[in-house]
Protein backbone atom coordinates (compact mmCIF):
# COMPACT_ATOMS: atom_id res chain seq x y z
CA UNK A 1 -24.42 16.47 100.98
CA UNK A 2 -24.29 13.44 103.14
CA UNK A 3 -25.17 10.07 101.33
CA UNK A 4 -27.31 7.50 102.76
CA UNK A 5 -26.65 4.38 102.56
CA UNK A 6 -28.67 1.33 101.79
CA UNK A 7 -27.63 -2.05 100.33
CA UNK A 8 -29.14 -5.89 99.61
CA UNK A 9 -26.76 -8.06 101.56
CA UNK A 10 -26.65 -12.41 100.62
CA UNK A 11 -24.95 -14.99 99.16
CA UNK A 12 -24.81 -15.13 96.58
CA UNK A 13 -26.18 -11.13 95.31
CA UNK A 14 -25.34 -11.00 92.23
CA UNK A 15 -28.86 -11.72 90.66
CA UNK A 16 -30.30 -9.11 93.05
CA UNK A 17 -32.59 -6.47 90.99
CA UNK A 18 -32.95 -4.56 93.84
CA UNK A 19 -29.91 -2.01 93.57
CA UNK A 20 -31.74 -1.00 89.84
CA UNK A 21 -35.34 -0.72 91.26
CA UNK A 22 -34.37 1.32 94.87
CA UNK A 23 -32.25 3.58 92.33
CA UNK A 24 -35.14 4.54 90.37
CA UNK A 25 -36.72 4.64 93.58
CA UNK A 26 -34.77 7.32 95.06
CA UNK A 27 -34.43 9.29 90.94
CA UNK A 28 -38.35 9.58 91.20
CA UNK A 29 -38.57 11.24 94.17
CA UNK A 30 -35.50 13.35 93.56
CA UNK A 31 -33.38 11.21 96.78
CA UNK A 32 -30.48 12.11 95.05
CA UNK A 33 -28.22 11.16 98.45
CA UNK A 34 -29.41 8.14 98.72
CA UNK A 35 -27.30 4.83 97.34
CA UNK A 36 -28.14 1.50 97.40
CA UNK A 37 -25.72 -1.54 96.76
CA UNK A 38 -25.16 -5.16 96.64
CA UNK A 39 -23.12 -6.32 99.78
CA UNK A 40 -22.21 -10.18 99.41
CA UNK A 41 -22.02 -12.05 102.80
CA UNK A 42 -20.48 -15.48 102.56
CA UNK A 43 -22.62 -17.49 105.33
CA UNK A 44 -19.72 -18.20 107.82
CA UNK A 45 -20.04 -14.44 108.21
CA UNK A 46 -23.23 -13.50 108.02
CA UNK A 47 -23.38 -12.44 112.09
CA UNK A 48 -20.70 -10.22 112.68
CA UNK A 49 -20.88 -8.49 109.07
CA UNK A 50 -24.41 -7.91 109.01
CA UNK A 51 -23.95 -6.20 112.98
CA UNK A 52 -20.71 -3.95 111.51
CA UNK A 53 -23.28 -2.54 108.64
CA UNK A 54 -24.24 0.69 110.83
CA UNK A 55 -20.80 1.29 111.87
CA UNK A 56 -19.66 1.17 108.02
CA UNK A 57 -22.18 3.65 107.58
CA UNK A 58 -25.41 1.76 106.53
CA UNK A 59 -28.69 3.46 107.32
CA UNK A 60 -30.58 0.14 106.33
CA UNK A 61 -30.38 -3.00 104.19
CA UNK A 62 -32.60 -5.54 103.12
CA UNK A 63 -31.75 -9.00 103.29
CA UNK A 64 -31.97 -12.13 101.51
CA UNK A 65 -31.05 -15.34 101.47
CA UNK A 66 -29.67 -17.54 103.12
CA UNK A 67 -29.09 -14.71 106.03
CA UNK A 68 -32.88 -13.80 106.77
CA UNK A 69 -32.36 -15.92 110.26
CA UNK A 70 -29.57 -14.71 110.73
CA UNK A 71 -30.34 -10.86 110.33
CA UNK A 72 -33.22 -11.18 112.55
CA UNK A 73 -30.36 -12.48 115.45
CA UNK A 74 -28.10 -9.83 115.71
CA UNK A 75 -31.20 -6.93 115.68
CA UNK A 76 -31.86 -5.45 119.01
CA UNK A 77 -34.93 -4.35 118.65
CA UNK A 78 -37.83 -6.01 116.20
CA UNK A 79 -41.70 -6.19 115.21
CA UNK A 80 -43.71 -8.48 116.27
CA UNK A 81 -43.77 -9.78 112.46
CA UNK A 82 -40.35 -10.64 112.23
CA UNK A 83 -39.94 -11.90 115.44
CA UNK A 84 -43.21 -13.97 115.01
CA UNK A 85 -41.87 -15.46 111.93
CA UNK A 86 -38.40 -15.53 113.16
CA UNK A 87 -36.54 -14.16 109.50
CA UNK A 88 -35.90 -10.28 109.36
CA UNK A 89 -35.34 -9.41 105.43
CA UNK A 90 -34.87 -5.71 106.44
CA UNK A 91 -32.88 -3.74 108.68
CA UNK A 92 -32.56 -0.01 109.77
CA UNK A 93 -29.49 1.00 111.46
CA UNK A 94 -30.04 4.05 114.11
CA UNK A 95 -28.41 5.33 116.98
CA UNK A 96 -30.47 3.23 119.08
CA UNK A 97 -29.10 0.03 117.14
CA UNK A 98 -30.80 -2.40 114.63
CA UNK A 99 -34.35 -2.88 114.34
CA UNK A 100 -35.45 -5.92 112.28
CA UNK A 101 -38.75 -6.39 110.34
CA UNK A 102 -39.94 -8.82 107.74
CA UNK A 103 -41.69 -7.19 104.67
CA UNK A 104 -41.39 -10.35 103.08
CA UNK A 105 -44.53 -11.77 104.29
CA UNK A 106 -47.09 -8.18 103.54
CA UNK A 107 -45.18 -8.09 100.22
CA UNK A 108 -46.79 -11.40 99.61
CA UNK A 109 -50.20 -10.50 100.36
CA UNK A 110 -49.80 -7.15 98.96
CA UNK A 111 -49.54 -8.63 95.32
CA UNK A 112 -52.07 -11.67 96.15
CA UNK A 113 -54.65 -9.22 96.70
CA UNK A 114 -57.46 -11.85 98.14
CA UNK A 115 -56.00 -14.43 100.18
CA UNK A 116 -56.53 -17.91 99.28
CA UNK A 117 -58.18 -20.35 101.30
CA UNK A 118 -55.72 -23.02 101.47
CA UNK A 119 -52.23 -23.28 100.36
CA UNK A 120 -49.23 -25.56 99.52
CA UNK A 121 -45.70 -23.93 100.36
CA UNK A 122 -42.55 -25.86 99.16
CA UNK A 123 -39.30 -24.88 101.63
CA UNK A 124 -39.36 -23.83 105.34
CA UNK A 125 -36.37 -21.16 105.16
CA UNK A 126 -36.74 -17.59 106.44
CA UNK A 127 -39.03 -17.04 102.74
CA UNK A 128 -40.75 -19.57 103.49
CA UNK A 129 -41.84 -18.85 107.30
CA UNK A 130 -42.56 -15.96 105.91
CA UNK A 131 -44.46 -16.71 103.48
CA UNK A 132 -46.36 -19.52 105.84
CA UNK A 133 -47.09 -16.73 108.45
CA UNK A 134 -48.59 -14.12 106.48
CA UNK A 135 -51.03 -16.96 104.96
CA UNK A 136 -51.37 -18.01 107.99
CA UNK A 137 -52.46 -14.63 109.22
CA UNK A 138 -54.91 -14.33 106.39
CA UNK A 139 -57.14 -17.15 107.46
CA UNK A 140 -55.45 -19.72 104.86
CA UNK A 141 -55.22 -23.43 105.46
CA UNK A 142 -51.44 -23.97 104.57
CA UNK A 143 -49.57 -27.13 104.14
CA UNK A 144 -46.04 -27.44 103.66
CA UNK A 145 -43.55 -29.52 101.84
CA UNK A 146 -39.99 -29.67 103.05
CA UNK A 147 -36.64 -31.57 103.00
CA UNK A 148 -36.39 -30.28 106.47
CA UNK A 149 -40.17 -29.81 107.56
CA UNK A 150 -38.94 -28.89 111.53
CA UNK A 151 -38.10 -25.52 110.74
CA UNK A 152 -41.64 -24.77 109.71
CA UNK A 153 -43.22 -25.45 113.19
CA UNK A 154 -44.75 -22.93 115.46
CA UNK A 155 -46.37 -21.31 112.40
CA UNK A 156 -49.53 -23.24 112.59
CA UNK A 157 -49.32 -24.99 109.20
CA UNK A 158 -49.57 -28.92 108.42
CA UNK A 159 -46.16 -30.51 107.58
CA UNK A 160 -46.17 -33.25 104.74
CA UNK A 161 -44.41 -35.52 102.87
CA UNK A 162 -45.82 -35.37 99.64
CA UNK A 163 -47.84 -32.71 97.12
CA UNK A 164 -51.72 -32.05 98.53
CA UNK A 165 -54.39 -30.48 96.72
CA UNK A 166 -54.62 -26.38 97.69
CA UNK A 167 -55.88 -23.49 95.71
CA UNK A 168 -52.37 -22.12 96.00
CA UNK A 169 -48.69 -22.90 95.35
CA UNK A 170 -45.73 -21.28 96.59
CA UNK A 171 -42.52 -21.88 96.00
CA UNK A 172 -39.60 -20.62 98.23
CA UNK A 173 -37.64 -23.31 97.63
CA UNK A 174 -34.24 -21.97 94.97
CA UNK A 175 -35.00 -24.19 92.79
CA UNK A 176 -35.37 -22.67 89.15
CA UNK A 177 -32.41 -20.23 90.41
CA UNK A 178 -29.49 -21.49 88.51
CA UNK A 179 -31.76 -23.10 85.96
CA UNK A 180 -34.49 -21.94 85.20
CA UNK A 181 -35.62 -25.01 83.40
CA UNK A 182 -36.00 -27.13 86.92
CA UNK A 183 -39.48 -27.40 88.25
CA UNK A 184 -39.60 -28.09 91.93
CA UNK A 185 -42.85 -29.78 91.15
CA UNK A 186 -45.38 -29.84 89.20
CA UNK A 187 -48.08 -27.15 89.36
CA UNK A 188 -51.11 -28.63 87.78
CA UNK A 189 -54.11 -28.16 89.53
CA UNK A 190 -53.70 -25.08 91.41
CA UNK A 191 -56.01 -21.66 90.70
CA UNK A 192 -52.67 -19.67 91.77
CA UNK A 193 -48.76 -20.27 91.63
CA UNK A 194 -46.12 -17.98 93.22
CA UNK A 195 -42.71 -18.70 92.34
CA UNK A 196 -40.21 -16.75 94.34
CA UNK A 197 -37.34 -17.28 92.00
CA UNK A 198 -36.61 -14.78 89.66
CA UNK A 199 -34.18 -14.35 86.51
CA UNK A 200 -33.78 -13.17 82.85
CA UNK A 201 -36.17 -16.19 81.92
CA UNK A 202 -40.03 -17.30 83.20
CA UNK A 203 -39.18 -20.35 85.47
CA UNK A 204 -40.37 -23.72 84.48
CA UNK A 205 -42.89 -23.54 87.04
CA UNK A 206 -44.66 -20.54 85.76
CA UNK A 207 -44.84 -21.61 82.40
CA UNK A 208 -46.18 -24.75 83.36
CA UNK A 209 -48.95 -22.87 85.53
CA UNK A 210 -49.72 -21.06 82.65
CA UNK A 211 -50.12 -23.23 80.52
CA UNK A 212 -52.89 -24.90 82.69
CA UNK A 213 -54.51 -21.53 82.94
CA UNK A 214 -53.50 -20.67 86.38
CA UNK A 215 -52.81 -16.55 87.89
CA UNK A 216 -48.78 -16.63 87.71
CA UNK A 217 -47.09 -14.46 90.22
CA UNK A 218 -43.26 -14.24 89.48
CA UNK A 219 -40.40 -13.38 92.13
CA UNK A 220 -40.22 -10.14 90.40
CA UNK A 221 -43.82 -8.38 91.76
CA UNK A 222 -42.96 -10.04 95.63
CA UNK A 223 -39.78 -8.37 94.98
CA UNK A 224 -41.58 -4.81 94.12
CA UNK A 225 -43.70 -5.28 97.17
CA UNK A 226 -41.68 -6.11 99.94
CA UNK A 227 -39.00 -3.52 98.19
CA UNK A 228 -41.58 -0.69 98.43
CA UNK A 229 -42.43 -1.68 101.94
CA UNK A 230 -38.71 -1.33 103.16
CA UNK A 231 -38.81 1.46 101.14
CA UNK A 232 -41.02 3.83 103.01
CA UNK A 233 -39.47 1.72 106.33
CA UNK A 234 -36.41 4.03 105.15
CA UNK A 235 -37.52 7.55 104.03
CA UNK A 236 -40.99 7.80 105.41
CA UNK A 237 -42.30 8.41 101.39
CA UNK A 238 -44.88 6.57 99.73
CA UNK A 239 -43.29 4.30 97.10
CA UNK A 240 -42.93 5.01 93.72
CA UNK A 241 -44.11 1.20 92.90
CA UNK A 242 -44.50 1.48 88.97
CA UNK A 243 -41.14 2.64 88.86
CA UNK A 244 -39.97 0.37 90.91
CA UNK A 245 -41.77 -1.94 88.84
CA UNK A 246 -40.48 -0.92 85.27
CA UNK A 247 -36.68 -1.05 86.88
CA UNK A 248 -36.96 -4.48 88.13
CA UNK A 249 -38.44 -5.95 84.73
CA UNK A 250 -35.80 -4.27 82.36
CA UNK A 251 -33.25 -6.42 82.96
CA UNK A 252 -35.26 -9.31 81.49
């Protein structure tokens, strides 16, 4: 039996819940030669590992940050999405070379279900274009707040220097990822909050939009989303999202 190959490549991985949600994945529909592992890419190397993937014997990874840019550079061929956005979190190694996508930004909308009207997105990495396209996409107004607000343009959203009222939050900053206590800002005031960051704990933020009575979304059901997107990208199968689901969550 040949294995396939699949892995979650950043820096640092070792938070990643994918490798335990793609393995119950592959268990539930019986994929027993498929493998999945956490490949950690110090930045200075990002290029020329992420290209030598396929050669190792990769059939696809996904990819987070801080290489989503960078992922996106060294594909050959990509969708419109990803190039649109310009951040690939998923790759599929073929004969042909790499093709790049971005299932970051469907993910998103996946577990919003109705698109807001406006939003407010903290960051402007490869998340956060992504996140800024596909709400962008959706008919959203979207303003964004940035230490470095440049990398954000092209995507049609408002750049500013300071918190603005919106129906949504998003946060794809990593703050909240080391310590869970930090709140990248306060979240009063907004009918929805999305917090990329994920861990053992509810971040600050969450609790905090919870407490006002706000709809939480947690890094957690984005990760599901976009996981079970690249999923089917890779074996042509519908996704077995609950257990992907109940997989990422036990480890809290």
């Amino acid at each position: 039996m040949v294995t396939r190959r699949f892995g979650v490549v950043g820096w640092p991985v070792d938070h990643s819940r994918s490798p335990a949600m793609f393995a119950a994945a592959f268990a539930e529909l019986g994929l027993g030669d498929h493998r999945y592992q956490r490949v950690p890419v110090p930045p200075e190397l990002a290029g020329e590992t992420i290209a030598a993937l396929g050669g190792a014997g990769f059939a696809g990874v996904n990819v987070t940050m801080p290489h989503k840019e960078a992922a996106l550079a060294v594909a050959g061929t990509a969708t419109e999405r990803a190039r649109a956005i310009g951040a690939a979190n998923t790759l599929t190694f073929g004969a042909d070379g790499i093709d790049a996508d971005n299932t970051d930004a469907p993910g998103l909308m996946a577990a919003l279900g109705e698109p807001p009207e406006s939003a407010l997105v903290l960051g402007a990495g490869g998340s956060a274009r992504a996140v800024i396209w596909a709400l962008r996409d959706a008919g959203a107004d979207v303003s964004v707040l940035a230490r470095t607000p440049a990398r954000a343009e092209g995507l049609g959203a408002r750049l500013v220097d300071r918190p603005v009222e919106a129906e949504c939050l998003v946060n794809c900053t990593p703050v909240g990822m080391r310590d869970p206590s930090e709140l990248p800002l306060d979240p009063v005031g907004f009918d929805t909050v999305v917090d990329l960051v994920y861990g053992r704990d509810t971040t600050a933020l969450l609790r905090r939009a919870i407490d006002d009575g706000a709809r939480a979304i947690d890094g957690l059901e984005i990760l599901v989303r976009q996981g079970a997107l690249s999923f089917e990208r890779w074996t042509g199968r519908p996704a077995p999202l609950d257990a992907m689901r109940r997989a990422a969550r036990a480890l809290n």
